[in-house]
C-alpha atoms as a PDB file:
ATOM      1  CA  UNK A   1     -29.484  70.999  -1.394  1.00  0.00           C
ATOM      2  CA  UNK A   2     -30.968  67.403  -0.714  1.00  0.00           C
ATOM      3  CA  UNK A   3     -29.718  66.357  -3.967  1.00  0.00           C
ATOM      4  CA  UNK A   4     -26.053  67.606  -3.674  1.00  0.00           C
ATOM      5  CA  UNK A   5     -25.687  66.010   0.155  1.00  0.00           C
ATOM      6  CA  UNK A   6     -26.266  62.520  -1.206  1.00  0.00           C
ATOM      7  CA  UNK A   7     -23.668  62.790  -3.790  1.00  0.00           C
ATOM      8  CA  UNK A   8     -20.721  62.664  -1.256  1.00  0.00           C
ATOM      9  CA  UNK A   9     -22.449  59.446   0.456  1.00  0.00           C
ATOM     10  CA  UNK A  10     -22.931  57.915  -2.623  1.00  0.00           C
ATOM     11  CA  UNK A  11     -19.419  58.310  -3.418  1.00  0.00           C
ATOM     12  CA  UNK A  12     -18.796  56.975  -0.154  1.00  0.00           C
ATOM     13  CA  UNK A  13     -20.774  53.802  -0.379  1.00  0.00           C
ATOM     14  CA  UNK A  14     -19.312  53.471  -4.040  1.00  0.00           C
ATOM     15  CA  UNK A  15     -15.445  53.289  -2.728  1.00  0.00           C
ATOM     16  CA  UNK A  16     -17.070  50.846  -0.100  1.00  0.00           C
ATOM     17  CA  UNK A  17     -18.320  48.732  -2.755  1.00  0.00           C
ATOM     18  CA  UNK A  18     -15.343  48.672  -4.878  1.00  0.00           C
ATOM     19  CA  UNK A  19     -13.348  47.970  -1.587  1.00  0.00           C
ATOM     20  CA  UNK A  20     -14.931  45.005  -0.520  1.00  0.00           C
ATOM     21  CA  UNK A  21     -14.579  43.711  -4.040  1.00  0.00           C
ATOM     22  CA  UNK A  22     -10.931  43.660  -3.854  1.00  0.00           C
ATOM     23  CA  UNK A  23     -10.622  42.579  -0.762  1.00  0.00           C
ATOM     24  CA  UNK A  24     -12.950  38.977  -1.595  1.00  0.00           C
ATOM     25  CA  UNK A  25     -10.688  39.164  -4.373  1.00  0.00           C
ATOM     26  CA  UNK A  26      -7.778  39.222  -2.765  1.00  0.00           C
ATOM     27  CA  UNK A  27      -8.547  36.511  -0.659  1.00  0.00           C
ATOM     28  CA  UNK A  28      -9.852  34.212  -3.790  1.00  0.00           C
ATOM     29  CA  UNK A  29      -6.577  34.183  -4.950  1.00  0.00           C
ATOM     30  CA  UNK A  30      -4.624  33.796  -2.519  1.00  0.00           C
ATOM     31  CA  UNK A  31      -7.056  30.854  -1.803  1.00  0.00           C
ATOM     32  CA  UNK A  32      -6.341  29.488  -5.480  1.00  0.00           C
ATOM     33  CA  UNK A  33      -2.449  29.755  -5.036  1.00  0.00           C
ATOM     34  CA  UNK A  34      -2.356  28.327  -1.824  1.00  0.00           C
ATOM     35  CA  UNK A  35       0.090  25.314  -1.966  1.00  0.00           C
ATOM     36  CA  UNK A  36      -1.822  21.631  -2.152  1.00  0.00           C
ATOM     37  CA  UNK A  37      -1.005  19.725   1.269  1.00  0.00           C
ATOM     38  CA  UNK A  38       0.757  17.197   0.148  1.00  0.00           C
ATOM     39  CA  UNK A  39      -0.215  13.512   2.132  1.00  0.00           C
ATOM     40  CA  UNK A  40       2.622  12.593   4.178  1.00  0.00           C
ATOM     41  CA  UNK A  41       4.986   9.488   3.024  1.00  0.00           C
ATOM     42  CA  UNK A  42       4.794   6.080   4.739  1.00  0.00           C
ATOM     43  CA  UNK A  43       7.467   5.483   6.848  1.00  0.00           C
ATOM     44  CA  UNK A  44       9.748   2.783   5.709  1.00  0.00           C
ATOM     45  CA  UNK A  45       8.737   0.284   8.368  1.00  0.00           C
ATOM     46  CA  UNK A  46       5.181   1.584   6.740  1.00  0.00           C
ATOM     47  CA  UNK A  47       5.961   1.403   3.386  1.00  0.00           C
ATOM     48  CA  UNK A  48       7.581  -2.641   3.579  1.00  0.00           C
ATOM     49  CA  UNK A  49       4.618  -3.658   5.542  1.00  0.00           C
ATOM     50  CA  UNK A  50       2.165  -2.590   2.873  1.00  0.00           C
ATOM     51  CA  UNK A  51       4.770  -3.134  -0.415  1.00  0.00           C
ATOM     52  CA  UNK A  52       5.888  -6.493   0.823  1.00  0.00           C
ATOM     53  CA  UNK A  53       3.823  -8.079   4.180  1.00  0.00           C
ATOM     54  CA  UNK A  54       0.693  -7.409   3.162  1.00  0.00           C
ATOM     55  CA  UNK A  55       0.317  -8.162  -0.141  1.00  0.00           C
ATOM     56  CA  UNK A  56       2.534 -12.099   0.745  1.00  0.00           C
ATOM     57  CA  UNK A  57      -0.400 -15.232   0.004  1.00  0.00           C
ATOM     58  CA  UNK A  58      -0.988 -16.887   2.760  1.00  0.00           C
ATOM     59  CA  UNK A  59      -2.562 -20.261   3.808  1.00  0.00           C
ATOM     60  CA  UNK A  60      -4.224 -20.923   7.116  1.00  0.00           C
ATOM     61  CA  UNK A  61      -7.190 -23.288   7.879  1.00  0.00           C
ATOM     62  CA  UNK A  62      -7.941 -22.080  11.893  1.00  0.00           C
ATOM     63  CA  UNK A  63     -11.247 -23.160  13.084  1.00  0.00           C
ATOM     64  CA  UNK A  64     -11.940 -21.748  17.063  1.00  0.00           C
ATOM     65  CA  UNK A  65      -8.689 -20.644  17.986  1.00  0.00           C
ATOM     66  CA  UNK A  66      -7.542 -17.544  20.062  1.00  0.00           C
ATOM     67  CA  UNK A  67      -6.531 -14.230  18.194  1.00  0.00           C
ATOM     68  CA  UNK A  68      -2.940 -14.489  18.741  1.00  0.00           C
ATOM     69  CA  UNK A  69      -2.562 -18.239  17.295  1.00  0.00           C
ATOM     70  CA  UNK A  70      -3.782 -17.466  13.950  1.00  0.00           C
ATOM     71  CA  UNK A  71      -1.741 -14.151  14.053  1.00  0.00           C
ATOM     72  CA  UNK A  72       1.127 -16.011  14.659  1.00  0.00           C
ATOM     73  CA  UNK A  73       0.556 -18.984  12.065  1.00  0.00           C
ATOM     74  CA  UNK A  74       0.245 -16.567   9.580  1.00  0.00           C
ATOM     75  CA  UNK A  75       3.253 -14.587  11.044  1.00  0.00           C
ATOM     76  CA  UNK A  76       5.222 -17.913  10.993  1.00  0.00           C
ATOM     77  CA  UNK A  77       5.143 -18.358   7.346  1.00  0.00           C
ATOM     78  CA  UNK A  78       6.445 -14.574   6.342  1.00  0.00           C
ATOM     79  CA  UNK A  79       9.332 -15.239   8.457  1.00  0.00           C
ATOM     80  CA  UNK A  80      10.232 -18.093   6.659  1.00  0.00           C
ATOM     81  CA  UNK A  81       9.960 -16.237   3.617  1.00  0.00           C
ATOM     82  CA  UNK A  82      12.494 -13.139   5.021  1.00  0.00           C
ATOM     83  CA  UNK A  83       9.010 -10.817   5.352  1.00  0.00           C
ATOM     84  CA  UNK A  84       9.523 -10.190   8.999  1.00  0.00           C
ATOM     85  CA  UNK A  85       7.125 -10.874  11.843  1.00  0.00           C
ATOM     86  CA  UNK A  86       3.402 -10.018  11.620  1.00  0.00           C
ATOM     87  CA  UNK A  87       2.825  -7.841  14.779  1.00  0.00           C
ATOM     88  CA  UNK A  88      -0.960  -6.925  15.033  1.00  0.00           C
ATOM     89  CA  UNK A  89      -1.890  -4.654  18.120  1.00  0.00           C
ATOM     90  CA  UNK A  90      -5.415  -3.153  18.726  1.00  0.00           C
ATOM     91  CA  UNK A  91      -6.335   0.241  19.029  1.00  0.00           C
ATOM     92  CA  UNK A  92      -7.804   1.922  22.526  1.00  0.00           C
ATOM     93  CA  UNK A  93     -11.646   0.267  22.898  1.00  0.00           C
ATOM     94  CA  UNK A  94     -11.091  -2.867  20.797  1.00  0.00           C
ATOM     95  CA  UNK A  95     -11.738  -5.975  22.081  1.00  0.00           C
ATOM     96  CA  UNK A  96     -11.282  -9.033  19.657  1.00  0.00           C
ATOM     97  CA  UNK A  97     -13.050 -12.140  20.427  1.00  0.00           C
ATOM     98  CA  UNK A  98     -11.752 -14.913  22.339  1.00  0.00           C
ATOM     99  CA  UNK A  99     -11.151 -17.550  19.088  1.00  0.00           C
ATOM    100  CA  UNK A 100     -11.425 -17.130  15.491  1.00  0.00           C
ATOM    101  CA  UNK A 101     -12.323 -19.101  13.067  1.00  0.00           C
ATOM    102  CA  UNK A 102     -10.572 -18.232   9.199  1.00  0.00           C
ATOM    103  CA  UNK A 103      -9.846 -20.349   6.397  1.00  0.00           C
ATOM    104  CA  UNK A 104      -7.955 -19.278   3.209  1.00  0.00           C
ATOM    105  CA  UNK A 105      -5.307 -20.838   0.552  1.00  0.00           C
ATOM    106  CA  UNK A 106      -2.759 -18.704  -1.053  1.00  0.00           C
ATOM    107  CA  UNK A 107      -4.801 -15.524  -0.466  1.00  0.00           C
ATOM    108  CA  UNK A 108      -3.026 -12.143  -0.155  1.00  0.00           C
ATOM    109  CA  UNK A 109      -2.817 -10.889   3.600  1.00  0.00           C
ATOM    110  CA  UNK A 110      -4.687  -7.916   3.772  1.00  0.00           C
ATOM    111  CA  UNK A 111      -7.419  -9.738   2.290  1.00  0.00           C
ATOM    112  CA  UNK A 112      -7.439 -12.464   4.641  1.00  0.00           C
ATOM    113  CA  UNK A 113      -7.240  -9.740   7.811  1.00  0.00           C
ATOM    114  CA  UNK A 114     -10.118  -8.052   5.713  1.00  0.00           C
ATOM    115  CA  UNK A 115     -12.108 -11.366   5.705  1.00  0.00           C
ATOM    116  CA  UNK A 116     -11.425 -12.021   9.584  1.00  0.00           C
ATOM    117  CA  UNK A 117     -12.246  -8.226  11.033  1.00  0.00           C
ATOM    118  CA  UNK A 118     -15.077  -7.175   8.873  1.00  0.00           C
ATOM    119  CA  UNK A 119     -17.731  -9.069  10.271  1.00  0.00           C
ATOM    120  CA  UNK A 120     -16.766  -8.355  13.642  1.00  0.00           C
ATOM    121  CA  UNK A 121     -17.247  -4.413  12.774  1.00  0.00           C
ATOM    122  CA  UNK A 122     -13.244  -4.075  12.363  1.00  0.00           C
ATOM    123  CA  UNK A 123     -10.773  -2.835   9.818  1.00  0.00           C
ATOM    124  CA  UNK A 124      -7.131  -2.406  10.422  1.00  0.00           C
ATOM    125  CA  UNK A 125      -4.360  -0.050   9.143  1.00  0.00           C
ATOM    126  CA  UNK A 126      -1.010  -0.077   8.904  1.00  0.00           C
ATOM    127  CA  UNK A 127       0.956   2.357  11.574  1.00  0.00           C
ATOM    128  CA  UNK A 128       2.995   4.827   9.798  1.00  0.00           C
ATOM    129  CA  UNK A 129       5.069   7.318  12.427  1.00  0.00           C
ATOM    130  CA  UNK A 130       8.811   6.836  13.237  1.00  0.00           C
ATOM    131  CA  UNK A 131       8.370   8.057  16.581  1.00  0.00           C
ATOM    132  CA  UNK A 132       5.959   5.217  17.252  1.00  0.00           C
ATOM    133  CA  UNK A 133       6.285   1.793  19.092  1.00  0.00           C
ATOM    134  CA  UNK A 134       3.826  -0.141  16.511  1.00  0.00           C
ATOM    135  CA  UNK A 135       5.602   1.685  13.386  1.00  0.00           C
ATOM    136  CA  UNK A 136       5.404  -0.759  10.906  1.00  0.00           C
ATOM    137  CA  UNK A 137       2.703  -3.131  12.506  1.00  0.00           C
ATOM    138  CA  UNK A 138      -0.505  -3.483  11.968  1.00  0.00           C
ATOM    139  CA  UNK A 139      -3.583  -1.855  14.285  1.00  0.00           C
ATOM    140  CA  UNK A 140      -7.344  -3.014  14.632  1.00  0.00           C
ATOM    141  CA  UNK A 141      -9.756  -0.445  14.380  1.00  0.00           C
ATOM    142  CA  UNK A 142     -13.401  -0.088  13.989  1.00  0.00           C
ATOM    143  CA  UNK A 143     -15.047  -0.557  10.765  1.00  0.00           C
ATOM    144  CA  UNK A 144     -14.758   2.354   8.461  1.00  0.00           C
ATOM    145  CA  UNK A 145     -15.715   2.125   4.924  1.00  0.00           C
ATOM    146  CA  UNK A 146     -13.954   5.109   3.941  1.00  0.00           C
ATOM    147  CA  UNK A 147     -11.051   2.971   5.121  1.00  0.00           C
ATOM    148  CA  UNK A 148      -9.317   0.442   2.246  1.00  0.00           C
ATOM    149  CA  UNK A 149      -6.683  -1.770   3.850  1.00  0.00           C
ATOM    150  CA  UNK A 150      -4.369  -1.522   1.039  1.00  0.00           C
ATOM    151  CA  UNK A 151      -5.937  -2.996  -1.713  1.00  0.00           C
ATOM    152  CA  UNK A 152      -3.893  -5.694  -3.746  1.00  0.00           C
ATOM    153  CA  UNK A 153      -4.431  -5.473  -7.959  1.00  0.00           C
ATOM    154  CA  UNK A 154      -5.563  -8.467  -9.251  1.00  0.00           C
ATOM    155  CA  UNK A 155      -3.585 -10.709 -11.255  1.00  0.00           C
ATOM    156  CA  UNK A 156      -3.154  -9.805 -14.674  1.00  0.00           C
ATOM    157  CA  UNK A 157      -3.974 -12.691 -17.264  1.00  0.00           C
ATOM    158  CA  UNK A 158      -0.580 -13.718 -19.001  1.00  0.00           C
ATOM    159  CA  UNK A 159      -0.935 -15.219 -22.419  1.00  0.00           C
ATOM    160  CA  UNK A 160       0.937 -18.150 -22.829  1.00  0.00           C
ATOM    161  CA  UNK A 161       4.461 -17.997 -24.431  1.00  0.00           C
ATOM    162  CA  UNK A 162       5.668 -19.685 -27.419  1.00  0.00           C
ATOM    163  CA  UNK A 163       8.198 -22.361 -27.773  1.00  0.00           C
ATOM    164  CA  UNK A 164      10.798 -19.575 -29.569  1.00  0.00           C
ATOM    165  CA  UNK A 165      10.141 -17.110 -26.459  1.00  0.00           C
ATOM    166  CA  UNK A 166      10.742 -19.832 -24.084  1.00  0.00           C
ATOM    167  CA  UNK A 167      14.074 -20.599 -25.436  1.00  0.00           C
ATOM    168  CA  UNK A 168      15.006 -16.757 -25.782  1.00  0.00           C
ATOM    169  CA  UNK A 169      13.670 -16.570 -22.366  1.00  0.00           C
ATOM    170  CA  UNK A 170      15.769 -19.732 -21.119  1.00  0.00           C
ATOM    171  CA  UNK A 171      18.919 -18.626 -22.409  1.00  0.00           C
ATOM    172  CA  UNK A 172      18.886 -15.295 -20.967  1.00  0.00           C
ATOM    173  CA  UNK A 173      17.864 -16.869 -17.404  1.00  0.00           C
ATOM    174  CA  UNK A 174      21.031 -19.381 -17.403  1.00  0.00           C
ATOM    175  CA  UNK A 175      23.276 -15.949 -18.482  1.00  0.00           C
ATOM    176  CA  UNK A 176      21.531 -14.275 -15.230  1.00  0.00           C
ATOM    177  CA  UNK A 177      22.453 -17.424 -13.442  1.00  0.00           C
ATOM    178  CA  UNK A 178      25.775 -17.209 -14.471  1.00  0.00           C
ATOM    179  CA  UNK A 179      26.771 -13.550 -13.650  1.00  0.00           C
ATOM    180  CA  UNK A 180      25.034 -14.428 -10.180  1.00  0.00           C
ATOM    181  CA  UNK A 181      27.071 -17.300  -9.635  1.00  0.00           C
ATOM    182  CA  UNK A 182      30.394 -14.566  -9.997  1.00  0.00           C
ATOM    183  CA  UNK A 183      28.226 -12.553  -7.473  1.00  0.00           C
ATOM    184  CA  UNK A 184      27.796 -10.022 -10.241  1.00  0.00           C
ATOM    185  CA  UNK A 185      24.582  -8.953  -8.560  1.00  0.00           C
ATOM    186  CA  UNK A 186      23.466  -6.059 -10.090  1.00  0.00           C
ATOM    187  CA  UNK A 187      24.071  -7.350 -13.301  1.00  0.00           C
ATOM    188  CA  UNK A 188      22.084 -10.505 -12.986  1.00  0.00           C
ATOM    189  CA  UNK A 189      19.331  -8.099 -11.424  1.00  0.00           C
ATOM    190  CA  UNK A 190      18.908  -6.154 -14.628  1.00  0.00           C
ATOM    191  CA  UNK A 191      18.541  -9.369 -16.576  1.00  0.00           C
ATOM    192  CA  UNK A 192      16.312 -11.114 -14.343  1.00  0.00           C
ATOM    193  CA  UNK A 193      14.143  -7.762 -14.868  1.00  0.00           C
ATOM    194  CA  UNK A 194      14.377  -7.670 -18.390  1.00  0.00           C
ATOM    195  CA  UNK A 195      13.292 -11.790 -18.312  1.00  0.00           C
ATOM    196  CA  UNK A 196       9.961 -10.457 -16.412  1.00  0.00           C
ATOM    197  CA  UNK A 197       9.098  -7.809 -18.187  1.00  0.00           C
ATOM    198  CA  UNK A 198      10.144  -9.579 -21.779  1.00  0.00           C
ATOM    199  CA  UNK A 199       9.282 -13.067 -21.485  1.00  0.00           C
ATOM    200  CA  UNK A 200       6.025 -12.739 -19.448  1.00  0.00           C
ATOM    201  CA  UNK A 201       4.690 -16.321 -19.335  1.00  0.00           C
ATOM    202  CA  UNK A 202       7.835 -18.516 -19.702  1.00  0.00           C
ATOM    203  CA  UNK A 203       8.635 -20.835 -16.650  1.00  0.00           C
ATOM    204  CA  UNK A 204      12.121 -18.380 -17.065  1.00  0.00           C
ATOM    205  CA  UNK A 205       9.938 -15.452 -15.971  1.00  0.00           C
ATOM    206  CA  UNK A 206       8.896 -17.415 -13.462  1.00  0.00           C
ATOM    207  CA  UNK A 207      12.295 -18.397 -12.024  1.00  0.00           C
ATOM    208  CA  UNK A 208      13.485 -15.142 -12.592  1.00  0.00           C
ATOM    209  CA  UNK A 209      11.004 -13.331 -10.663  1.00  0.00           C
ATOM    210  CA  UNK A 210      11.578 -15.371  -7.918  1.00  0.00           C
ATOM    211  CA  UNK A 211      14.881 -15.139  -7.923  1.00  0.00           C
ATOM    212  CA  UNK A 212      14.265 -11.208  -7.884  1.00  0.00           C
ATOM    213  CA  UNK A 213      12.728 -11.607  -4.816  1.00  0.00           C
ATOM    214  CA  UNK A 214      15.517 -13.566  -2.783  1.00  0.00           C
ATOM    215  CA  UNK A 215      17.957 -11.235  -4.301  1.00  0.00           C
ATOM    216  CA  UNK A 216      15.997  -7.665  -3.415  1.00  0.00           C
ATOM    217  CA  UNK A 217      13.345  -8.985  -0.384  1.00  0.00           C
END
């Protein structure tokens, strides 16, 4: 009799068992096909500050000067190259020092920021939220090295072109010219890119990107 009562709890415990299996299961896979969060997109405020602003050389040689001087030397020369303002706020708790001292020659923003907050335990970001005041400008925060304040590639080396590419190269730039001239912009956009990217290392490439950059700043 002992033996025939335990049969109907050990088809009890069995269905348990095979229960509990589905259910972790269930739950793994639903796990597995549960959509990737996606990081949100920069804002376009965002998105110039970091593309364009951040990544400009600048040159500053500042030696003991308060915060907002050598933010606004440095702010002084992207406006005169059509990059906007540099607006740098501080987040709640920070409390920059009252002068700085930075020195740098045709060195990429964010680099130079880097090399001025760092050793005072600082970092910054670059505020990204349309329904912000500071969208678009550039916060101090505390020192996180998690935290990489946009980080700029380094120059590629560019072999020197020959003679025959430099002429190719020339030609094509003075036909850009041209159909810029008759304010045939997109057209003289798609050659100046194909210069670039073609004729890398030609003083044409050179003109060309820079003309780029007045044309789409």
């Amino acid at each position: 009799m002992a033996d025939t009562a335990e049969v109907p709890m050990l088809r009890l415990f069995m269905h348990l068992f095979y229960a509990l299996i589905f259910v972790v299961l269930g739950c793994s896979t639903a796990f597995a096909q549960s959509p990737t969060v996606k990081p949100t997109p920069d804002t376009l405020a965002a998105a110039f500050a970091k593309a364009k602003r951040l990544t400009a050389k600048v040159t500053i040689n500042a030696k003991d000067i308060p915060p907002r001087d050598v933010f606004a030397q440095i702010s002084d020369q992207l406006v005169d190259r059509k990059l906007g303002a540099l607006v740098v706020v501080t987040a709640s708790g920070i409390s920059l020092p009252a002068t700085l001292t930075v020195a740098a020659k045709d060195e990429p923003l964010n680099l130079v920021l880097a090399k001025v907050l760092k050793p005072l335990g600082f970092s910054f970001i670059v505020v990204s939220k349309e329904d912000d005041a500071d969208d678009g400008r550039v916060r101090i925060v505390k020192y996180d090295p998690k935290l990489d304040p946009v980080a700029v590639k380094p120059a590629e080396t560019v072999p020197p072109a020959s003679a025959e590419d430099e002429k190719l190269a020339t030609a094509k730039l003075e036909a850009a010219k041209v159909l810029q001239d008759e304010k045939k912009l997109d057209r003289a956009k798609v050659l100046y890119k194909y210069i670039v990217k073609n004729h890398p290392g030609t003083k044409a490439a050179a003109e060309a990107k820079e003309r780029l950059e007045k044309l789409d700043p």
